[in-house]
PDB file of N, CA and C in Angstrom:
ATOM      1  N   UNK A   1    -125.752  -5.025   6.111  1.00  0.00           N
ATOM      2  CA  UNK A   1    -125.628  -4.178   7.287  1.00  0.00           C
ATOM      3  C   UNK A   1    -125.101  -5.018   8.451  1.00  0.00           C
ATOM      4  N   UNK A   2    -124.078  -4.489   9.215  1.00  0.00           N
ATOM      5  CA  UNK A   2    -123.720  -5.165  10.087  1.00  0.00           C
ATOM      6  C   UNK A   2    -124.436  -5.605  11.657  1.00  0.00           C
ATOM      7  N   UNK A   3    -124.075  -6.572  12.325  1.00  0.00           N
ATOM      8  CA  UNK A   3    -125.269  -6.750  13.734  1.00  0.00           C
ATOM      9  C   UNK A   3    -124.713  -6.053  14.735  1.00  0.00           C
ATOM     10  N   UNK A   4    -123.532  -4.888  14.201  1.00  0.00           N
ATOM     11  CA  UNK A   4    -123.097  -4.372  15.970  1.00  0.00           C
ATOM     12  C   UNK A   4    -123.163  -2.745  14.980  1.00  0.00           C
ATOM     13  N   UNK A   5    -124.283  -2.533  14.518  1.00  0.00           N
ATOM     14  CA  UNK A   5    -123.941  -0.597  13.591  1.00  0.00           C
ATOM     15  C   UNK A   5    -124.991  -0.582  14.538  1.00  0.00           C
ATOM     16  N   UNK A   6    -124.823   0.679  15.735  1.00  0.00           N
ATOM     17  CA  UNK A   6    -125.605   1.505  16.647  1.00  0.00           C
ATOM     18  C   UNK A   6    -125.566   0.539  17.833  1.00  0.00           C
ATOM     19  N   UNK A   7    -124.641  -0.293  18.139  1.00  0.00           N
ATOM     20  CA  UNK A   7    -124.680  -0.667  19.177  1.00  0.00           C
ATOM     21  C   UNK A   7    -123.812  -0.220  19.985  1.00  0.00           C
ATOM     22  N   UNK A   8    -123.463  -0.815  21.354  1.00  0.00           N
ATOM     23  CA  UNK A   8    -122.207  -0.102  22.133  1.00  0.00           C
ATOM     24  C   UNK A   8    -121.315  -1.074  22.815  1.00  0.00           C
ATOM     25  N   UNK A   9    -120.199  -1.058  22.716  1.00  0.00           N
ATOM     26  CA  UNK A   9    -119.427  -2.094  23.147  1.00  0.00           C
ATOM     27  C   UNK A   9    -118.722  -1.525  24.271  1.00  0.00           C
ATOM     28  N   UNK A  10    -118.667  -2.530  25.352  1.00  0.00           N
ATOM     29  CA  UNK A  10    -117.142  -2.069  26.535  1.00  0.00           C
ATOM     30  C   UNK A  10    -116.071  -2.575  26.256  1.00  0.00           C
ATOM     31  N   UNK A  11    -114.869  -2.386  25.883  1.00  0.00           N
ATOM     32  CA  UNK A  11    -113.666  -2.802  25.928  1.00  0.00           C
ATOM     33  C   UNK A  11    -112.512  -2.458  26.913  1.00  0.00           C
ATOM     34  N   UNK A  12    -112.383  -3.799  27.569  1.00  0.00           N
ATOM     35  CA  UNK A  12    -111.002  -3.260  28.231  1.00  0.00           C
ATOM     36  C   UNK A  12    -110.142  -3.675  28.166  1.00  0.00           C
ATOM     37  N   UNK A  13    -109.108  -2.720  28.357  1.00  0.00           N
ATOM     38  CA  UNK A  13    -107.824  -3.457  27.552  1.00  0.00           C
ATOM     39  C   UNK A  13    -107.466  -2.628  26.243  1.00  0.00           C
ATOM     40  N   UNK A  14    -107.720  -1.550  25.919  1.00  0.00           N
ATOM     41  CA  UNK A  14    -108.294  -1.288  24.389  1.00  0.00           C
ATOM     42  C   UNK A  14    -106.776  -0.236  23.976  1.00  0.00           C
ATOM     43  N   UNK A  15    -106.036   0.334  24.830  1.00  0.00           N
ATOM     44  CA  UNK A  15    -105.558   0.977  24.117  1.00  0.00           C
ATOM     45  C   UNK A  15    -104.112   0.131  23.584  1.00  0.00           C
ATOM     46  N   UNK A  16    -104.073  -1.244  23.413  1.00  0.00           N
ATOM     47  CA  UNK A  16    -102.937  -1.973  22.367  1.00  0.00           C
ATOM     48  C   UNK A  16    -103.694  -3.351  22.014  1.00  0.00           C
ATOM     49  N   UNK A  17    -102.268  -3.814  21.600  1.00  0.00           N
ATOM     50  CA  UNK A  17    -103.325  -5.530  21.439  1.00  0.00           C
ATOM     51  C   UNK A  17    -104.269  -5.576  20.934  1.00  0.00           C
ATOM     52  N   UNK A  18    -105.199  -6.785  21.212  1.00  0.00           N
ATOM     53  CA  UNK A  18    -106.160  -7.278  20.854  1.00  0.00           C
ATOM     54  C   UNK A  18    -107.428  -6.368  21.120  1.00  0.00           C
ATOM     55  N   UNK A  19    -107.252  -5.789  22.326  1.00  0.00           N
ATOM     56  CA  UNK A  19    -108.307  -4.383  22.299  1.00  0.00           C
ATOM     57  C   UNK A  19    -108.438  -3.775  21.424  1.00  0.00           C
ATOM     58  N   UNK A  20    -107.191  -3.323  21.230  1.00  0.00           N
ATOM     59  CA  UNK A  20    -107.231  -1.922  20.323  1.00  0.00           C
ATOM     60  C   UNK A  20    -107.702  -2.788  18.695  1.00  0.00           C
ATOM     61  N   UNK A  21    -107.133  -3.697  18.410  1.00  0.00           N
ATOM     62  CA  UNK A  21    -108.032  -4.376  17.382  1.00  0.00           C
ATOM     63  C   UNK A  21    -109.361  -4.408  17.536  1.00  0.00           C
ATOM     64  N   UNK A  22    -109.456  -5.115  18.083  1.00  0.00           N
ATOM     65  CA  UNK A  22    -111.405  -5.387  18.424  1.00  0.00           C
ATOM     66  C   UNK A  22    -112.217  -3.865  18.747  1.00  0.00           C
ATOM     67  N   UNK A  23    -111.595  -3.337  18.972  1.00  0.00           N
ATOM     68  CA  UNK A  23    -112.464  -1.632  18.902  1.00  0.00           C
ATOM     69  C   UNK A  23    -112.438  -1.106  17.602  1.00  0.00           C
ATOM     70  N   UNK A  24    -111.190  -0.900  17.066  1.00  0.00           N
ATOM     71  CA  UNK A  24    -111.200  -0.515  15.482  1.00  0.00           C
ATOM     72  C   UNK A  24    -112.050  -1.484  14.609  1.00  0.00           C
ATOM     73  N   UNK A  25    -112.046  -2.857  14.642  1.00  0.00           N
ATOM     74  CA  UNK A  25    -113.308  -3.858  13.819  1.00  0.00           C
ATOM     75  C   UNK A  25    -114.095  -3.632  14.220  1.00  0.00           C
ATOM     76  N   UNK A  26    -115.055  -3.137  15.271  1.00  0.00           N
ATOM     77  CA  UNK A  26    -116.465  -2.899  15.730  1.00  0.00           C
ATOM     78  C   UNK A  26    -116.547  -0.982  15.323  1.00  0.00           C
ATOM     79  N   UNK A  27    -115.460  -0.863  15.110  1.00  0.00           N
ATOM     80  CA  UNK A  27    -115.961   0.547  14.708  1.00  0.00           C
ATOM     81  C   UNK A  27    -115.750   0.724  13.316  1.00  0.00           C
ATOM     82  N   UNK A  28    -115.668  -0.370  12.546  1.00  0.00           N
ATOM     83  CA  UNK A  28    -115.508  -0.188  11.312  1.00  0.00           C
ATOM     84  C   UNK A  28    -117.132  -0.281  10.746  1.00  0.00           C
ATOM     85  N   UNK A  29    -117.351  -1.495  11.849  1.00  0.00           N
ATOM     86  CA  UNK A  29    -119.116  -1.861  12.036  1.00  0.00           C
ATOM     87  C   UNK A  29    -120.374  -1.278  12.530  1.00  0.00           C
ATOM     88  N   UNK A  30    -119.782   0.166  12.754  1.00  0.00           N
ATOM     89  CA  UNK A  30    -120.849   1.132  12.925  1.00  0.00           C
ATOM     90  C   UNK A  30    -120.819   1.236  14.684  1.00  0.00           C
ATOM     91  N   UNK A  31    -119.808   0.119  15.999  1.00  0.00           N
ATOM     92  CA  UNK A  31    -120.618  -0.127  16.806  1.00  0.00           C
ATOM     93  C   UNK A  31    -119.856   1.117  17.545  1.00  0.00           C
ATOM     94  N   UNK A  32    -120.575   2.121  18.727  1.00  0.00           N
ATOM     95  CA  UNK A  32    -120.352   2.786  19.476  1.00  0.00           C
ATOM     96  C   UNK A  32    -119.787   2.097  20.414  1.00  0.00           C
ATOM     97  N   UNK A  33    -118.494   3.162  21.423  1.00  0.00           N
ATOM     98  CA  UNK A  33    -117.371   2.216  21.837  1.00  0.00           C
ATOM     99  C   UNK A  33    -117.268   2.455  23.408  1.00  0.00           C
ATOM    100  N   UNK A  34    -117.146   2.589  24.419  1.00  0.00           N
ATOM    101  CA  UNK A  34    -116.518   3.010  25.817  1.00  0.00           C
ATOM    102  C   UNK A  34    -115.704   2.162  26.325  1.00  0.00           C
ATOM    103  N   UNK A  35    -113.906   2.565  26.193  1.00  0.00           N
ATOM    104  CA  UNK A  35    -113.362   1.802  25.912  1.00  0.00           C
ATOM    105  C   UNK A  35    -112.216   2.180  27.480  1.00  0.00           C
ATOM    106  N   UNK A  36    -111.771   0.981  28.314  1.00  0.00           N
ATOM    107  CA  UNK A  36    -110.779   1.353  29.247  1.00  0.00           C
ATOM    108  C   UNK A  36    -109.844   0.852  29.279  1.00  0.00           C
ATOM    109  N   UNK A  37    -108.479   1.550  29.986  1.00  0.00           N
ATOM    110  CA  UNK A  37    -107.722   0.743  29.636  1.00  0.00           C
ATOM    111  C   UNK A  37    -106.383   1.490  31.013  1.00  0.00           C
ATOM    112  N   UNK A  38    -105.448   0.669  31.307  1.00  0.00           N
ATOM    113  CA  UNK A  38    -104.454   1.950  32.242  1.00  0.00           C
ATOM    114  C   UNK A  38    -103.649   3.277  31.513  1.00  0.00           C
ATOM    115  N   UNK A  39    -103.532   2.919  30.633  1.00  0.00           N
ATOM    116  CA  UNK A  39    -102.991   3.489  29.996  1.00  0.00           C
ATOM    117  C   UNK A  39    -103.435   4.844  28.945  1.00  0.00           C
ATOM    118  N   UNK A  40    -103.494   5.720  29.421  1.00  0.00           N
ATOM    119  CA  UNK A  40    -104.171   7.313  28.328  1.00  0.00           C
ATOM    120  C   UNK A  40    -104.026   7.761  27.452  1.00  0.00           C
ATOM    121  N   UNK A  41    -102.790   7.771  27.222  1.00  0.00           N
ATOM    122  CA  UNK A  41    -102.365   8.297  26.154  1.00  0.00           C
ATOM    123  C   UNK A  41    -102.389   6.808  25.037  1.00  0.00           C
ATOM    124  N   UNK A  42    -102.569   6.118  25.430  1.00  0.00           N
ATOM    125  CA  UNK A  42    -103.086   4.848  24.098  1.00  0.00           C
ATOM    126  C   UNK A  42    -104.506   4.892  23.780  1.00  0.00           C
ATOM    127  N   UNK A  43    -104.947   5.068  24.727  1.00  0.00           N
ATOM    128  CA  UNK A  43    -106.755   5.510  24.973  1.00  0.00           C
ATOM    129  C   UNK A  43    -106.626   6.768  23.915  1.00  0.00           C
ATOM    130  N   UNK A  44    -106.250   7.531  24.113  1.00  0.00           N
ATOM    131  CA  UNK A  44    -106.924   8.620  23.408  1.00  0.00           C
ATOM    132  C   UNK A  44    -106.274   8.933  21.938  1.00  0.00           C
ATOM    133  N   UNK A  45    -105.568   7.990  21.624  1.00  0.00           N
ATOM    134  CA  UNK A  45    -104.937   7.227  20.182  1.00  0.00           C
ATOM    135  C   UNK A  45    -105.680   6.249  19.368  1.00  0.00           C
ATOM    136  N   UNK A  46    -106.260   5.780  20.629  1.00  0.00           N
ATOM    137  CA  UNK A  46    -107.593   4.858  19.822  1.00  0.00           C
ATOM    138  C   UNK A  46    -108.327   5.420  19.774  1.00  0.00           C
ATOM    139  N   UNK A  47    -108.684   6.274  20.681  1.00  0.00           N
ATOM    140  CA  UNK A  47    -110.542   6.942  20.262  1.00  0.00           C
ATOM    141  C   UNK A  47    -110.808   7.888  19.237  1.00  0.00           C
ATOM    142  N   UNK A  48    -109.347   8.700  18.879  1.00  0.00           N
ATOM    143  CA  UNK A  48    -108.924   9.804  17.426  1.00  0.00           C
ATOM    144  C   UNK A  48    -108.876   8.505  16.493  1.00  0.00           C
ATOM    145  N   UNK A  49    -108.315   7.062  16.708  1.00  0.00           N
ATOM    146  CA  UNK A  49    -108.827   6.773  15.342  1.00  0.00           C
ATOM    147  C   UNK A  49    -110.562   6.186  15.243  1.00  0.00           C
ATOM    148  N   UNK A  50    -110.687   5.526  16.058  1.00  0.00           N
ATOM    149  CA  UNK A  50    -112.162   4.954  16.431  1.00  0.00           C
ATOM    150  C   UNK A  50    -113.513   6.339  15.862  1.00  0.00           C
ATOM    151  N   UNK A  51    -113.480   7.489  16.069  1.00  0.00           N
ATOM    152  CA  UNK A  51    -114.136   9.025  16.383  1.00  0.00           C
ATOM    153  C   UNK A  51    -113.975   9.094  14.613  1.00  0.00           C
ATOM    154  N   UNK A  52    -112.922   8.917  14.076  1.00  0.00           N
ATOM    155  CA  UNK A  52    -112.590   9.020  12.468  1.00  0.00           C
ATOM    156  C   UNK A  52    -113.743   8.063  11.654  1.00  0.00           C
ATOM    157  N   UNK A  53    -113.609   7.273  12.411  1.00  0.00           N
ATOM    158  CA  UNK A  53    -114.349   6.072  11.718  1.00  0.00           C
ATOM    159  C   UNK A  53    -116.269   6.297  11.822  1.00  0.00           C
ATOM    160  N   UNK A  54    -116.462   7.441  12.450  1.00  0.00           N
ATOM    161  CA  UNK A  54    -117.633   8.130  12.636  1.00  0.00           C
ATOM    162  C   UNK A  54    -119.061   7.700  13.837  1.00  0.00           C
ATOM    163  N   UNK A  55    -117.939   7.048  14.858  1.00  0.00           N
ATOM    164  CA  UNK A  55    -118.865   6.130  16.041  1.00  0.00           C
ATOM    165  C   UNK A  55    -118.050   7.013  16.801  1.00  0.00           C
ATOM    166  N   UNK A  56    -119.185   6.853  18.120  1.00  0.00           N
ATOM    167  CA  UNK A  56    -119.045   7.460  19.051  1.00  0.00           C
ATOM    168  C   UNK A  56    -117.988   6.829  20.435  1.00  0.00           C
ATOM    169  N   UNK A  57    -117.373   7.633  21.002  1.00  0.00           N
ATOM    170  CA  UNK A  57    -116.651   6.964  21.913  1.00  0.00           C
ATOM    171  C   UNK A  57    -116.285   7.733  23.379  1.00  0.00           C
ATOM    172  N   UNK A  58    -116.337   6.719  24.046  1.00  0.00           N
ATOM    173  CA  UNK A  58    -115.938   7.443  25.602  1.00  0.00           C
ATOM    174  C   UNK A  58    -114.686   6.412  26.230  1.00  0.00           C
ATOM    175  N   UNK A  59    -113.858   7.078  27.061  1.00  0.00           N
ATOM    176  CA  UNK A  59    -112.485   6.218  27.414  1.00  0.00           C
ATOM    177  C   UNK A  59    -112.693   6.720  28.881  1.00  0.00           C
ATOM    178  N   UNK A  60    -112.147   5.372  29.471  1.00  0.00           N
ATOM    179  CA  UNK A  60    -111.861   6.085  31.291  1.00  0.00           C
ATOM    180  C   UNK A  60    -110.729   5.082  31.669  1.00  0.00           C
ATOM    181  N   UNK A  61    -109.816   5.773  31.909  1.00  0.00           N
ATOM    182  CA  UNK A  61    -108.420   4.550  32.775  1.00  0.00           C
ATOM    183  C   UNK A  61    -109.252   4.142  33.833  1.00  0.00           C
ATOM    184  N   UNK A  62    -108.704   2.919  33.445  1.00  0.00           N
ATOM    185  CA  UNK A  62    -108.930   2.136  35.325  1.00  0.00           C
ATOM    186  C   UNK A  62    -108.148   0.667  35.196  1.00  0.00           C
ATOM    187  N   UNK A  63    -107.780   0.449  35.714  1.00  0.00           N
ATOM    188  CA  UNK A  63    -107.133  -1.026  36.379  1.00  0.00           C
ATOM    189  C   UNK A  63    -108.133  -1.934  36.523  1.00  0.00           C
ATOM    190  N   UNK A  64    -108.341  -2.729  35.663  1.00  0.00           N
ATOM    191  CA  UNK A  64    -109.947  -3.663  35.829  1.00  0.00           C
ATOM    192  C   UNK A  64    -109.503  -5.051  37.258  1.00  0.00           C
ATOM    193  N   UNK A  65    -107.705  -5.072  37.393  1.00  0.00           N
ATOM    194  CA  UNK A  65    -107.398  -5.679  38.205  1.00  0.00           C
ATOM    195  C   UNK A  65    -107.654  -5.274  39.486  1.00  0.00           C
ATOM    196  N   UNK A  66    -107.772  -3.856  39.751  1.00  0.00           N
ATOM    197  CA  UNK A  66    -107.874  -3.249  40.968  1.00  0.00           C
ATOM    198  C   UNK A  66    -109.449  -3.423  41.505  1.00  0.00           C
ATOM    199  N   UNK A  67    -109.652  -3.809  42.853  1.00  0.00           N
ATOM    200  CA  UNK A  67    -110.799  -4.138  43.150  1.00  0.00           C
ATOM    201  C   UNK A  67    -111.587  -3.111  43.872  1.00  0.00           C
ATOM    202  N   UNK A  68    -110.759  -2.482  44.047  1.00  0.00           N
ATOM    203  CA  UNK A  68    -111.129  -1.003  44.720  1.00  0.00           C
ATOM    204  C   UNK A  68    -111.690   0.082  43.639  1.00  0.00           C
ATOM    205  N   UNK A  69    -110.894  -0.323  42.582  1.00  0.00           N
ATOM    206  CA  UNK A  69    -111.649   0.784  41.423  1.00  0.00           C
ATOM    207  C   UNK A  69    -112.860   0.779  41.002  1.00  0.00           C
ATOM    208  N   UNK A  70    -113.458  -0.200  41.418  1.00  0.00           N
ATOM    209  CA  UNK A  70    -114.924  -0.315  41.075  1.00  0.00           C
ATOM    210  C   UNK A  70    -115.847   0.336  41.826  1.00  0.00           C
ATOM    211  N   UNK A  71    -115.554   0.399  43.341  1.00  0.00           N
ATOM    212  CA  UNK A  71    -116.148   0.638  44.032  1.00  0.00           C
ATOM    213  C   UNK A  71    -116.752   2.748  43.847  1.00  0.00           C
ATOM    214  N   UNK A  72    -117.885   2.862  44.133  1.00  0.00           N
ATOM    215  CA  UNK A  72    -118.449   3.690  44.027  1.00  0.00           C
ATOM    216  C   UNK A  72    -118.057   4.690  45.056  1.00  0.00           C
ATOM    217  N   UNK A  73    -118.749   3.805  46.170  1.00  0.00           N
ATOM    218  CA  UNK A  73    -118.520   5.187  47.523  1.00  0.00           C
ATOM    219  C   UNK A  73    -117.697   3.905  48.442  1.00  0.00           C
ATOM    220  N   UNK A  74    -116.163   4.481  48.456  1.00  0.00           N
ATOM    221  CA  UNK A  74    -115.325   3.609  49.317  1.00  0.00           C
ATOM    222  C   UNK A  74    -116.019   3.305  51.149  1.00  0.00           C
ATOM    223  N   UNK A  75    -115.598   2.207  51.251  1.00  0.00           N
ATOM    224  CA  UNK A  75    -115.899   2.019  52.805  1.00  0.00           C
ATOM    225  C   UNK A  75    -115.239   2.187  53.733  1.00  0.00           C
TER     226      UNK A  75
END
């Protein structure tokens, strides 16, 4: 049994590259995913295959470069 089946991973970066690898191997491993990335329509290419693989997944664009995107209630 693997050490990441029912766990949950953040990935960002996920919808090419090395993301999108490392989400599909942890979801091969049972692990539940919430995965971001700028890009949507790659996001939601990974999560139809990730969702196949029978783990759960949530996607939200954001710019992890942007420092403003984090912020909750702007100032």
């Amino acid at each position: 049994m693997s050490q990441h089946k029912d766990k949950v991973a953040v990935i960002t970066g996920a919808a090419s590259g090395i993301g999108q690898a490392l989400a599909i191997k942890l979801a091969k491993q049972g692990c539940h995913l919430a995965l971001v990335d700028r890009n949507l329509s790659g996001l939601m290419e990974v999560q139809q295959h990730v969702e196949q693989l029978g783990v759960r997944c949530i996607i939200q664009v954001l710019d992890v470069a942007d420092n403003n995107a984090f912020k909750i209630f702007p100032s």
